[in-house]
C-alpha atoms as a PDB file:
ATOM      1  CA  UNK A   1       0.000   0.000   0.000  1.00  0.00           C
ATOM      2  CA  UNK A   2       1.365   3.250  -0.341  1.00  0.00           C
ATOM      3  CA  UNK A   3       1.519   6.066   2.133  1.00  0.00           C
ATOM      4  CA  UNK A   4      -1.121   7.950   0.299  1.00  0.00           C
ATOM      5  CA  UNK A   5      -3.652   5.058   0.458  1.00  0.00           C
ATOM      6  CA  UNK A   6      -2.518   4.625   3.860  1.00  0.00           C
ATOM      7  CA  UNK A   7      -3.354   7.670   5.038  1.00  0.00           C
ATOM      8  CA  UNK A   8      -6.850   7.414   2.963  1.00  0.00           C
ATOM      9  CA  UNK A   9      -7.200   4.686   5.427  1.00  0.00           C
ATOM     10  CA  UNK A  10      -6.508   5.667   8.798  1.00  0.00           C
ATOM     11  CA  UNK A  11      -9.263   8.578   7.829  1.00  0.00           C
ATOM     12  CA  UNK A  12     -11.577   6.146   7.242  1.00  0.00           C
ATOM     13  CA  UNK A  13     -11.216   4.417  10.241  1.00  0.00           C
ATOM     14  CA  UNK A  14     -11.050   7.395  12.635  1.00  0.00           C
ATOM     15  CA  UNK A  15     -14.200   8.844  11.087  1.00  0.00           C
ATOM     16  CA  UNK A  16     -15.983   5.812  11.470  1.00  0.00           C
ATOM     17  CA  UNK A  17     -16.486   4.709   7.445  1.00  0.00           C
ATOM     18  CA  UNK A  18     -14.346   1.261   8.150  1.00  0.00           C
ATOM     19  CA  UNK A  19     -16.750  -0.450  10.078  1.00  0.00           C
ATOM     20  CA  UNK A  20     -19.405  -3.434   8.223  1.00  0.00           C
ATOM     21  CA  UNK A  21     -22.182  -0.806   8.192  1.00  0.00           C
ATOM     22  CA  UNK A  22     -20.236   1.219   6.121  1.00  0.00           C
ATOM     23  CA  UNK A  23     -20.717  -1.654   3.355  1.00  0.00           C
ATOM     24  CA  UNK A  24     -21.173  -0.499  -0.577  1.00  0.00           C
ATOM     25  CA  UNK A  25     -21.422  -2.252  -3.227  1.00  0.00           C
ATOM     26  CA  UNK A  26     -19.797  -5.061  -2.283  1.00  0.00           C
ATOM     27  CA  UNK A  27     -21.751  -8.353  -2.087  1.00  0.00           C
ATOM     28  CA  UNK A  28     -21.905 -11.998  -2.875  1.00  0.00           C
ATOM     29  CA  UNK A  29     -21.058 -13.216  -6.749  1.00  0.00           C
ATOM     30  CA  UNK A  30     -19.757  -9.479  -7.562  1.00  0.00           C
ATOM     31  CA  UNK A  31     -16.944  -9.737  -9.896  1.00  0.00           C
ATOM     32  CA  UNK A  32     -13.675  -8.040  -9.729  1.00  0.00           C
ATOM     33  CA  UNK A  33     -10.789  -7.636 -11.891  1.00  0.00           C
ATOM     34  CA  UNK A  34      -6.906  -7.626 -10.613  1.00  0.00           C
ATOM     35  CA  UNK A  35      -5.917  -4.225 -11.856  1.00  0.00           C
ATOM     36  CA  UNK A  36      -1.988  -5.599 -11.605  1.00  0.00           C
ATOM     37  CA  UNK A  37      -3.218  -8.938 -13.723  1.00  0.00           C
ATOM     38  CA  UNK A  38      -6.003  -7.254 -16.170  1.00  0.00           C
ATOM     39  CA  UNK A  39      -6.972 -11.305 -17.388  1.00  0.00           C
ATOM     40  CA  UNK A  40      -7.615 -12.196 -13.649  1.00  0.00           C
ATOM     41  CA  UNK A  41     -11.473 -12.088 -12.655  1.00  0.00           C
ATOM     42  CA  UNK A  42     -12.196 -12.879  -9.290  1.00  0.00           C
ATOM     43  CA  UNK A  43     -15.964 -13.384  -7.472  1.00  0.00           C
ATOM     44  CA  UNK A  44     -17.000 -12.566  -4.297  1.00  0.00           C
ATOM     45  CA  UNK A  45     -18.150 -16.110  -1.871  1.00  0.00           C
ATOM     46  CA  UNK A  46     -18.232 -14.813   1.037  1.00  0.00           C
ATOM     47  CA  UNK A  47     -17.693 -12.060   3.170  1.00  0.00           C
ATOM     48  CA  UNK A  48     -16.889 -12.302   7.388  1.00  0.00           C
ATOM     49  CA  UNK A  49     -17.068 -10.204   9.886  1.00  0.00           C
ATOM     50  CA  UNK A  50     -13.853 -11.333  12.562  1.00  0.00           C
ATOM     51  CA  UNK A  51     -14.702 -10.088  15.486  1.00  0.00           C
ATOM     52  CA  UNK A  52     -11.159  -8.360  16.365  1.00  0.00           C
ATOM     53  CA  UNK A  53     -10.948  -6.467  12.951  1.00  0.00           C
ATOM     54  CA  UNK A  54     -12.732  -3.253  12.000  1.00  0.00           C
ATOM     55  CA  UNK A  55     -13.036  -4.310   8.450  1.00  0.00           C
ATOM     56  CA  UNK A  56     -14.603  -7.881   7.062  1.00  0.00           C
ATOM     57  CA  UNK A  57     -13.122  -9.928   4.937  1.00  0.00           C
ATOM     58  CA  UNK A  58     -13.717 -11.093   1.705  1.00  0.00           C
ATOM     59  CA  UNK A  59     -13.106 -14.451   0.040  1.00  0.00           C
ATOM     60  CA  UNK A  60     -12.596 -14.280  -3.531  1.00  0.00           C
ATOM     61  CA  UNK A  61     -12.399 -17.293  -6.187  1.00  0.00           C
ATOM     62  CA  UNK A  62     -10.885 -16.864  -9.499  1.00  0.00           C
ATOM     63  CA  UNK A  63     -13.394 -17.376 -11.915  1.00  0.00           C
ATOM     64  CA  UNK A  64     -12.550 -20.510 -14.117  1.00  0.00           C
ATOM     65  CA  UNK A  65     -10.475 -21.466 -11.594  1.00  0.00           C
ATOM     66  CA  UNK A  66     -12.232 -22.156  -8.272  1.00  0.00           C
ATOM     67  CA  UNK A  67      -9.264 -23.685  -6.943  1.00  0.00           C
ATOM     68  CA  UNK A  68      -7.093 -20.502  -7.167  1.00  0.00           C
ATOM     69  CA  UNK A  69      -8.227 -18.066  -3.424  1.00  0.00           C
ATOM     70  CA  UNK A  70      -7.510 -15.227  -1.860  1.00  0.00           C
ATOM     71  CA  UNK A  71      -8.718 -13.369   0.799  1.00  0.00           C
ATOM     72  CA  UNK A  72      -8.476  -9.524   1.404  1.00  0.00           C
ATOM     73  CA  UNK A  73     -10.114  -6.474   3.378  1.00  0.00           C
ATOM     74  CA  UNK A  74     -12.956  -5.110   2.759  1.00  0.00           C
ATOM     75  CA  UNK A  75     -11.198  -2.134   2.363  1.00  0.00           C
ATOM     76  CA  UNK A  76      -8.844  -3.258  -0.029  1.00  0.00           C
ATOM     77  CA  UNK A  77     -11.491  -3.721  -2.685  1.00  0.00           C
ATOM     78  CA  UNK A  78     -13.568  -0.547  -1.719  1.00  0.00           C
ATOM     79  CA  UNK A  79     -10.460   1.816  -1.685  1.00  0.00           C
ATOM     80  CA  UNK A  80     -10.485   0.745  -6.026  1.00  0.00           C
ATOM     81  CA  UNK A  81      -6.243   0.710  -5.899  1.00  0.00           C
ATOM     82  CA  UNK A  82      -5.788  -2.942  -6.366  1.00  0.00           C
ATOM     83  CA  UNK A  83      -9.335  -4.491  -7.426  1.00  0.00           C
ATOM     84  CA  UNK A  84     -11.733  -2.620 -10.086  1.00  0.00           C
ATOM     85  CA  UNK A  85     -15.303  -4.048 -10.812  1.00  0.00           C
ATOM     86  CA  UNK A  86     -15.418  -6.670 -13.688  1.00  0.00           C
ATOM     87  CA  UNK A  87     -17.158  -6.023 -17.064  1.00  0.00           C
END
């Protein structure tokens, strides 16, 4: 992350966006492209709230390739620097 999407982030949290309530646009069989690997679509299975972090997670599976996982913040895909939405 760099230090001006860090900083994007600690305003978040202090002003109170980074919490599950805050949730847009982010739900269940959404599709998301890697912006760093453009061919790489990945859909939204799940998202969890753990109870120690302010943001949920969010499981993604590649599609074609439900094998291949990752999970990442919430926050990750919201802030738009590393995920974009699919089309």
């Amino acid at each position: 992350m760099q230090n001006g999407s860090s900083i994007g982030l600690l305003k978040r949290l202090f002003r109170g966006e980074g919490t599950a309530s805050a949730t847009t646009g982010v739900v269940v069989g959404a599709r998301y492209s890697d912006r760093h690997h453009h061919t790489s679509v990945w859909v939204v299975e799940r998202i969890s709230s753990i109870g120690a972090s302010t943001y949920p997670l969010v499981s993604l599976a590649r599609e074609g390739r439900p094998d291949l996982k990752k999970t990442v913040s919430l926050a990750v895909i919201e802030d738009g620097e590393d995920f974009r939405p699919a089309v």
